[in-house]
Protein backbone atom coordinates (compact mmCIF):
# COMPACT_ATOMS: atom_id res chain seq x y z
CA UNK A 1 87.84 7.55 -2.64
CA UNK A 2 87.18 6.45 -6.51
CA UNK A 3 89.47 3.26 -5.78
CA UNK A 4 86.90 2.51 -3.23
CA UNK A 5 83.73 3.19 -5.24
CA UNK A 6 82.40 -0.51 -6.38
CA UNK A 7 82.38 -0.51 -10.03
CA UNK A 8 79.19 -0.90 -12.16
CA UNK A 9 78.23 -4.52 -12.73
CA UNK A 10 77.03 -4.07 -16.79
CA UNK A 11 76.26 -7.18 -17.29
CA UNK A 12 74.25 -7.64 -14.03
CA UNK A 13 71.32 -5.08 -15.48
CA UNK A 14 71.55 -5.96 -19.17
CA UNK A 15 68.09 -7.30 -19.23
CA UNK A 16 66.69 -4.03 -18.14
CA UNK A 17 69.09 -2.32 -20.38
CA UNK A 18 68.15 -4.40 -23.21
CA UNK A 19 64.36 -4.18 -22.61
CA UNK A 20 64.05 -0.78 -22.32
CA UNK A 21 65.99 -0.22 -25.73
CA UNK A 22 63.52 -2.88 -27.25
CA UNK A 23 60.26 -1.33 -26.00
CA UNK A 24 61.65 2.44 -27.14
CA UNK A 25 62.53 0.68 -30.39
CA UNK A 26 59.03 -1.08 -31.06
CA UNK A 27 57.11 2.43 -29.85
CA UNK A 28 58.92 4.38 -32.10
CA UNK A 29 58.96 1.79 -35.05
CA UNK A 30 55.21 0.17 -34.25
CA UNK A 31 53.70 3.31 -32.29
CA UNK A 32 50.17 2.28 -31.15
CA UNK A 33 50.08 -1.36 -32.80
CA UNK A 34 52.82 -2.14 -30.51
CA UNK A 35 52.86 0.60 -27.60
CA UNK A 36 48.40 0.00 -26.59
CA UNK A 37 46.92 -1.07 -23.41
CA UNK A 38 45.70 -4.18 -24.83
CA UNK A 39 48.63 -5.35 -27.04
CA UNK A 40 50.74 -4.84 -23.92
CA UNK A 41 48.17 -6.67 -21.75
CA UNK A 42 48.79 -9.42 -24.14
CA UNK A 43 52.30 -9.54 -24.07
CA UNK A 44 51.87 -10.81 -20.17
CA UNK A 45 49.21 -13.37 -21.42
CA UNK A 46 51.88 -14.63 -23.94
CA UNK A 47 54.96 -14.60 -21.53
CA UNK A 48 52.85 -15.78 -18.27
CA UNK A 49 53.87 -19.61 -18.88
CA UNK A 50 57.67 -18.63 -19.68
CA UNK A 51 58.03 -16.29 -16.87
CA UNK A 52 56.75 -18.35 -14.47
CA UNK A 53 58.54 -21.49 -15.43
CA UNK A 54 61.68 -19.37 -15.78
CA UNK A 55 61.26 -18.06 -11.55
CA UNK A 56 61.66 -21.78 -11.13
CA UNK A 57 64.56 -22.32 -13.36
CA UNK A 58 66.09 -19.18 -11.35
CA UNK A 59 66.42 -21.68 -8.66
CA UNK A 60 67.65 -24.68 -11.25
CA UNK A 61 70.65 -22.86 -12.70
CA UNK A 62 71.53 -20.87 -9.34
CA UNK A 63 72.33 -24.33 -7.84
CA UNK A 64 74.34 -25.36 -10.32
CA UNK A 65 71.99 -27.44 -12.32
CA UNK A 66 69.41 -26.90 -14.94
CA UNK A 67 66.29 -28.85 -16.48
CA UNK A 68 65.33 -29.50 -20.43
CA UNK A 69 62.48 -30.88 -19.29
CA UNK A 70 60.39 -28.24 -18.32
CA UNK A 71 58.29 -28.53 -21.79
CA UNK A 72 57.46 -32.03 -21.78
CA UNK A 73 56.32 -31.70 -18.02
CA UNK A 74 53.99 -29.17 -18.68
CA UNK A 75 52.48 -31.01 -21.57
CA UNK A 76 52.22 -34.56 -19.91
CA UNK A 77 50.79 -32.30 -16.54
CA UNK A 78 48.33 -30.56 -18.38
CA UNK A 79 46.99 -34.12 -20.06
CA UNK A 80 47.28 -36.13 -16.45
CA UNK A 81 44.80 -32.74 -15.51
CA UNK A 82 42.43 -32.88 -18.63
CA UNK A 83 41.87 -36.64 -18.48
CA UNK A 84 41.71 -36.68 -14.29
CA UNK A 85 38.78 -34.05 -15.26
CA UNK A 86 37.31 -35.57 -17.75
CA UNK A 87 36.57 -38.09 -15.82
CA UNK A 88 36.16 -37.77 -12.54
CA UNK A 89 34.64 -34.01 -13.00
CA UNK A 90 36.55 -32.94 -9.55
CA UNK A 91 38.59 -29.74 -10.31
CA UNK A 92 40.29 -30.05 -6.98
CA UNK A 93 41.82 -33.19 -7.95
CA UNK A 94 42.48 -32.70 -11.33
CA UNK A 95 44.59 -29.88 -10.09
CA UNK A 96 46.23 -32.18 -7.63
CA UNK A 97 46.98 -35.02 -10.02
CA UNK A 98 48.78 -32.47 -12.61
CA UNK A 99 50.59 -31.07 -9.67
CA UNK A 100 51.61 -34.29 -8.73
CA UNK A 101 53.07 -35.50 -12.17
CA UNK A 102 55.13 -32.19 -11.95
CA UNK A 103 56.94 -32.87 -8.44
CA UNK A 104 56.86 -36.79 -9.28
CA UNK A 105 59.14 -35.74 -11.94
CA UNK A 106 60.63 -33.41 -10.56
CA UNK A 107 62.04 -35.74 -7.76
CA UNK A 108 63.08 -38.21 -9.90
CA UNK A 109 65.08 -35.48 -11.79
CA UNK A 110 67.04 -34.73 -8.70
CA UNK A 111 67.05 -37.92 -7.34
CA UNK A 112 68.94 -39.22 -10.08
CA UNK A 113 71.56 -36.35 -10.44
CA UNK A 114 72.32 -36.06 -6.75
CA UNK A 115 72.26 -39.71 -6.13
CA UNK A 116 74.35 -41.05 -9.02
CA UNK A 117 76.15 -37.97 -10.15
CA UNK A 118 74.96 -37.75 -13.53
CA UNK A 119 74.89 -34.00 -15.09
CA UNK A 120 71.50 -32.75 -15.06
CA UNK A 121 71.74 -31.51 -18.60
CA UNK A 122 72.01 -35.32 -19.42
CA UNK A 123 69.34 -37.12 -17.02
CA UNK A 124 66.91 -33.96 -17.87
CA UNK A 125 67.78 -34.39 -21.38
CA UNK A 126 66.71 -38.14 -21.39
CA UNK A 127 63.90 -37.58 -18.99
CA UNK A 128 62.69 -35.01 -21.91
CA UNK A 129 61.75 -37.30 -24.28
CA UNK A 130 60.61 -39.97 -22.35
CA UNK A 131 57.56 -37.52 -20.69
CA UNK A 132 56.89 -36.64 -23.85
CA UNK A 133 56.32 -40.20 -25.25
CA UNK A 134 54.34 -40.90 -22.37
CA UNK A 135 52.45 -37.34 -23.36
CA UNK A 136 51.98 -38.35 -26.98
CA UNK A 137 50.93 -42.38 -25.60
CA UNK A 138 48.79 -41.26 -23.01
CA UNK A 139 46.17 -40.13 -25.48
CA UNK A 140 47.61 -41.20 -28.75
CA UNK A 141 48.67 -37.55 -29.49
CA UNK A 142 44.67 -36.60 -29.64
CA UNK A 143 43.88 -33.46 -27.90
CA UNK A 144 41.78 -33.52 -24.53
CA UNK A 145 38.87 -30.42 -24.05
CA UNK A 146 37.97 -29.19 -20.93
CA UNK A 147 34.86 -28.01 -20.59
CA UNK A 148 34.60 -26.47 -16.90
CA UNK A 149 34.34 -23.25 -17.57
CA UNK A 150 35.29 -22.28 -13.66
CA UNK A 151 39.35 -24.00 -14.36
CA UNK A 152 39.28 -22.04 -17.70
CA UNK A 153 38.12 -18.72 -15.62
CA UNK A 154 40.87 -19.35 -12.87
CA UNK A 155 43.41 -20.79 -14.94
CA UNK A 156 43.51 -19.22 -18.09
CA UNK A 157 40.81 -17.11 -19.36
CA UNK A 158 39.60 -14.99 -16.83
CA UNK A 159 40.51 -11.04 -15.64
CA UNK A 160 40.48 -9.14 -12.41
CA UNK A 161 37.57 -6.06 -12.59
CA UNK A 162 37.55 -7.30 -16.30
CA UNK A 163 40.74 -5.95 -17.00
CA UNK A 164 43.82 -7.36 -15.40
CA UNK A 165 44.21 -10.94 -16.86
CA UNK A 166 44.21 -13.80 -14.35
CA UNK A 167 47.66 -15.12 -15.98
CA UNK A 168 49.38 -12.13 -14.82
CA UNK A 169 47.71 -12.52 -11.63
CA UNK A 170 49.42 -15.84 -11.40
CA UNK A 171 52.47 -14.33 -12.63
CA UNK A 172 52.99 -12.01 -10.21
CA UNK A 173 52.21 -14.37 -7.42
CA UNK A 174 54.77 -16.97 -8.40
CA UNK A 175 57.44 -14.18 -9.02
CA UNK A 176 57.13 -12.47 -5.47
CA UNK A 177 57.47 -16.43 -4.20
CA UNK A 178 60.40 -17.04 -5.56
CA UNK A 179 61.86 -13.66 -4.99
CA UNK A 180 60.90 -13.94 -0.90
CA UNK A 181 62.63 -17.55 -1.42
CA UNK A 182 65.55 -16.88 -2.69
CA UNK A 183 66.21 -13.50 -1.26
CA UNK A 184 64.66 -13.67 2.67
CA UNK A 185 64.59 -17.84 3.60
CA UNK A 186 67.78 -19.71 4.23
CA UNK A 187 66.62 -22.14 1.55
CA UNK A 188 67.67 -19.54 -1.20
CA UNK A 189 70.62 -18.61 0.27
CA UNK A 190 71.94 -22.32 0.37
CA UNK A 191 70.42 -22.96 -3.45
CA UNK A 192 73.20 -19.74 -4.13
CA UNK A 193 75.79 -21.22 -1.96
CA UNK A 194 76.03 -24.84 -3.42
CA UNK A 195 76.11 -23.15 -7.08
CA UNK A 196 78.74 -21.11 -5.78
CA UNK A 197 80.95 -23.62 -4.55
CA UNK A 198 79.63 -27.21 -3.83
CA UNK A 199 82.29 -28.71 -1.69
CA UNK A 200 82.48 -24.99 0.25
CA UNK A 201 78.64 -25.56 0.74
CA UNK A 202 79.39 -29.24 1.91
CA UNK A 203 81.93 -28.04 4.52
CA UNK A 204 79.33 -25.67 5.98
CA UNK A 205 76.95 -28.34 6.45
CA UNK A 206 74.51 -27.35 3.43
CA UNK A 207 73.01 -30.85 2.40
CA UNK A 208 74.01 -30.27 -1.06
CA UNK A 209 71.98 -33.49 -2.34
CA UNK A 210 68.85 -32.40 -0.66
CA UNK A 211 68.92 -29.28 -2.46
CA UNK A 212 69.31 -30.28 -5.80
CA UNK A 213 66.41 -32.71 -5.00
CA UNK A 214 64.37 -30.01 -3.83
CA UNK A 215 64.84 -27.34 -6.86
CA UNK A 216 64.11 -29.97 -9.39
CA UNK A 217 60.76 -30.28 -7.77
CA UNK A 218 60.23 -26.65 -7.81
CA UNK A 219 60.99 -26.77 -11.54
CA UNK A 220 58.36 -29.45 -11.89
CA UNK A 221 55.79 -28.28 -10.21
CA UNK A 222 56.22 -24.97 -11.67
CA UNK A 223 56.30 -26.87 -15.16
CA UNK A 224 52.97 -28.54 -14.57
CA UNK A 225 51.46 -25.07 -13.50
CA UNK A 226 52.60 -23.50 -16.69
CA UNK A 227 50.75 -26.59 -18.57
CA UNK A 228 47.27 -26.45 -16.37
CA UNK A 229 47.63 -22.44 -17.42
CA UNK A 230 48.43 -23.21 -21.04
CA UNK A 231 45.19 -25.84 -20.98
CA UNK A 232 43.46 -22.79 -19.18
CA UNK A 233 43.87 -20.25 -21.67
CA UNK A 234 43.31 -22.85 -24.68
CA UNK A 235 40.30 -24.54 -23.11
CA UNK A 236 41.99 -27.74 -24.07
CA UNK A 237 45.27 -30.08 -23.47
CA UNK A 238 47.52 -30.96 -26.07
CA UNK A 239 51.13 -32.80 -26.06
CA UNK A 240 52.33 -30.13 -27.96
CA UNK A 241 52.52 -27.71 -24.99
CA UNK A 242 55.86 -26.86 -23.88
CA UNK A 243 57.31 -27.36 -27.21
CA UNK A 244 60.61 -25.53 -27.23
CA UNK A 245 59.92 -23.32 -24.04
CA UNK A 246 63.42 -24.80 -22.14
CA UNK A 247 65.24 -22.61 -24.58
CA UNK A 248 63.18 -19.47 -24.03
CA UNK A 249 62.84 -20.45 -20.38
CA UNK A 250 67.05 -20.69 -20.10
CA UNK A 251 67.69 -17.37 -22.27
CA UNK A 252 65.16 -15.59 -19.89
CA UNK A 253 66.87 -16.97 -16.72
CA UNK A 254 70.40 -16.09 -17.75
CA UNK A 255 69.23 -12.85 -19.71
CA UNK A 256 67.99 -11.47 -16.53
CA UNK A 257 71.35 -12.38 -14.58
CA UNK A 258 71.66 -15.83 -13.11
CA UNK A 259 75.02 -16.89 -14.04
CA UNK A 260 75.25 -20.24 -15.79
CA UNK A 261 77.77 -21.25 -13.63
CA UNK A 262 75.54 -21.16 -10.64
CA UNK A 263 75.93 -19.24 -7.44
CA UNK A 264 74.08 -15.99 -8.88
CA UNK A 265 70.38 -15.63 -9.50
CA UNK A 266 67.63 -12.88 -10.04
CA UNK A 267 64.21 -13.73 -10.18
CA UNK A 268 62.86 -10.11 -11.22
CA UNK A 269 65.63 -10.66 -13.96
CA UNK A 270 63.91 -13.89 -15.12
CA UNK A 271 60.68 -12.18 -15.32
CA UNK A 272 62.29 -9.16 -17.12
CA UNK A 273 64.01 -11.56 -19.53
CA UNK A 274 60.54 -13.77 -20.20
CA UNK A 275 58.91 -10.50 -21.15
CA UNK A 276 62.24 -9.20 -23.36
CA UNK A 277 61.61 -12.73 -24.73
CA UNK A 278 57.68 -12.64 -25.52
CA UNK A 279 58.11 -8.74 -26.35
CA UNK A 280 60.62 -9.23 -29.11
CA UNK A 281 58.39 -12.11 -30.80
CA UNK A 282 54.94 -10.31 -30.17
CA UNK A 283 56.93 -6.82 -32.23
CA UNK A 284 58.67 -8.98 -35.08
CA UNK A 285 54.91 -10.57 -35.21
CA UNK A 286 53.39 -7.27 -35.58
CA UNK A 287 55.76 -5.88 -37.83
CA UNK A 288 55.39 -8.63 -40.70
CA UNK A 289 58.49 -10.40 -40.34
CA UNK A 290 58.09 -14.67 -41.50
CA UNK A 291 58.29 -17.27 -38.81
CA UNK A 292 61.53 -17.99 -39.94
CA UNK A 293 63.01 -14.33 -39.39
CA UNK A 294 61.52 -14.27 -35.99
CA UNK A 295 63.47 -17.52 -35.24
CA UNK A 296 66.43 -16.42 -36.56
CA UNK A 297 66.68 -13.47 -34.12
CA UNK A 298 64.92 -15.09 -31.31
CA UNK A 299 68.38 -17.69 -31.42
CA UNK A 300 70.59 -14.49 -31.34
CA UNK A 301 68.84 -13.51 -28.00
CA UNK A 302 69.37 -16.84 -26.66
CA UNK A 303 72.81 -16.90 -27.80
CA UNK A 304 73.59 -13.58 -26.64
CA UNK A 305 72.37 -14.71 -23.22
CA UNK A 306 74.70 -17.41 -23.01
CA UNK A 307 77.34 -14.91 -23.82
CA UNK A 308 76.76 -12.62 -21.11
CA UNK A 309 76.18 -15.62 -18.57
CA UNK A 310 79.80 -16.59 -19.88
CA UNK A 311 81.50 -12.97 -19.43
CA UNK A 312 79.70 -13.10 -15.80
CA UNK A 313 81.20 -16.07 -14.76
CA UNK A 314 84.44 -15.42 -16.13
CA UNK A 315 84.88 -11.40 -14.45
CA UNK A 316 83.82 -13.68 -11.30
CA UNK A 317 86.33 -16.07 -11.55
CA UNK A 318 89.35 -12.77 -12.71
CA UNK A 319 88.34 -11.39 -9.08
CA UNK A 320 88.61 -14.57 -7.40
């Protein structure tokens, strides 16, 4: 009977594990600064961008793959948005032209790594810094206001009843998207079986190129949402949005139990690991530590997500 029982997967809820010992911590050691309505509130307004760039990246690293350029597409999105606005004064296609830059992107991310081979770290990696020169170009690194106060409202500044905030509104939408995706449509399920085994995924008749197209556009239209909601909130575009987020964006994915390998994703883990991830920093904030402290144990986080991605992928491959 016990040699039938399956055993407990630790690694698979460490997230959980982790942010429940994190929020008892802060309660205890913060107590009302931390542990309020509002403060809490504000924790989802700080972690909306992350978590929902991180549902997409769910998709990214389950297939095998994942995308540095996340940051710079949500900067260069939210400009292509601001100036489309400024100018033409039509929300509707301001919100389709930063859309557009995202999937544009985003397609020419996976074109290039299905078509030629190339390892997405490295064609993301380049494609990284050339958005953000053409971010920084675009407007000769000047910022870009936006002044209709209805995309601020929607995208940014606004609540539900005057107390939910609209960015966890678009928060939870994204996540139960990507969680029917990945979990009920045969789409998911062949994103999880080409990071499981490509050529096994190939023999089934998966078009393994097709998908790898496909969740780079996700990741860049996602991206370019996550800049439109960081302009939003700011009531302005800047290049500098995005700056950095891959790395949160990657710890929160594999944090929350999407093995780096591929084959294995969770996109309620993502969004527990993007608010672990804005959690820890919006504590360490509120209990005084420097900038520099907070980075210091925001890169043990990250690297302790790579380490538990690693131990999942290699108690996978001991049962194989």
């Amino acid at each position: 009977m016990l040699s039938n029982i399956k055993r407990f997967d630790l690694s698979k809820y460490m997230a959980y594990i982790i942010f429940a010992l994190i929020l008892a911590i802060f309660a205890l050691w913060l107590g009302e600064r931390f542990f309020s309505v509002n403060n809490i509130l504000n924790i989802t307004r700080q972690t909306a961008m992350i978590s929902i760039m991180a549902m997409a990246m769910t998709f990214v690293i389950a297939s095998g793959n994942i995308d540095l350029s996340i940051g710079a597409i949500a900067a260069l999105s939210s400009l292509t948005m601001a100036l489309t606005l400024q100018a033409t004064g039509n929300v509707a296609l301001a919100i389709a032209a930063g859309l557009g830059v995202g999937a544009l992107i985003g397609f020419t991310n996976g074109w290039l790594v299905a078509s030629f081979g190339i390892p997405s770290f490295l064609v993301t990696l380049g494609v990284l810094s050339a958005v953000k020169g053409a971010a920084m170009w675009s407007t000769n690194t000047a910022a870009v206001p936006i002044e209709n106060e209805w995309f601020n409202e929607v995208f940014g500044l606004g609540t539900i009843a005057g107390v939910v905030p609209v960015l966890l509104v678009w928060t939870l939408v994204s996540t139960a998207f990507g969680y029917f995706v990945l979990n009920y449509l045969p789409f998911g399920k062949k994103v999880l079986a080409t990071g499981g085994n490509v050529v096994a995924a190939k023999y089934t008749g998966i078009k393994v190129k097709n998908i790898t197209v496909w969740v780079m556009v996700i990741s860049g239209v996602a991206a370019s949402l996550a800049g439109m909601l960081y302009a939003g909130r700011m009531q302005t575009a800047r290049y500098t949005f995005g700056e950095g987020d891959e790395l949160n964006v990657i710890a929160a994915v594999v944090l929350g139990g999407t093995a780096m390998s591929g084959g294995k994703g969770s996109i309620i883990g993502a969004l527990i690991g993007s608010l672990l991830m804005g959690m820890i920093s919006n504590g360490l904030i509120i209990g005084g530590f420097s900038v520099s402290q907070q980075m210091i144990i925001r890169g043990a986080i990250i690297v302790l997500a790579v380490v538990l991605g690693s131990l999942g992928n290699k108690r996978k491959m001991d049962k194989a």
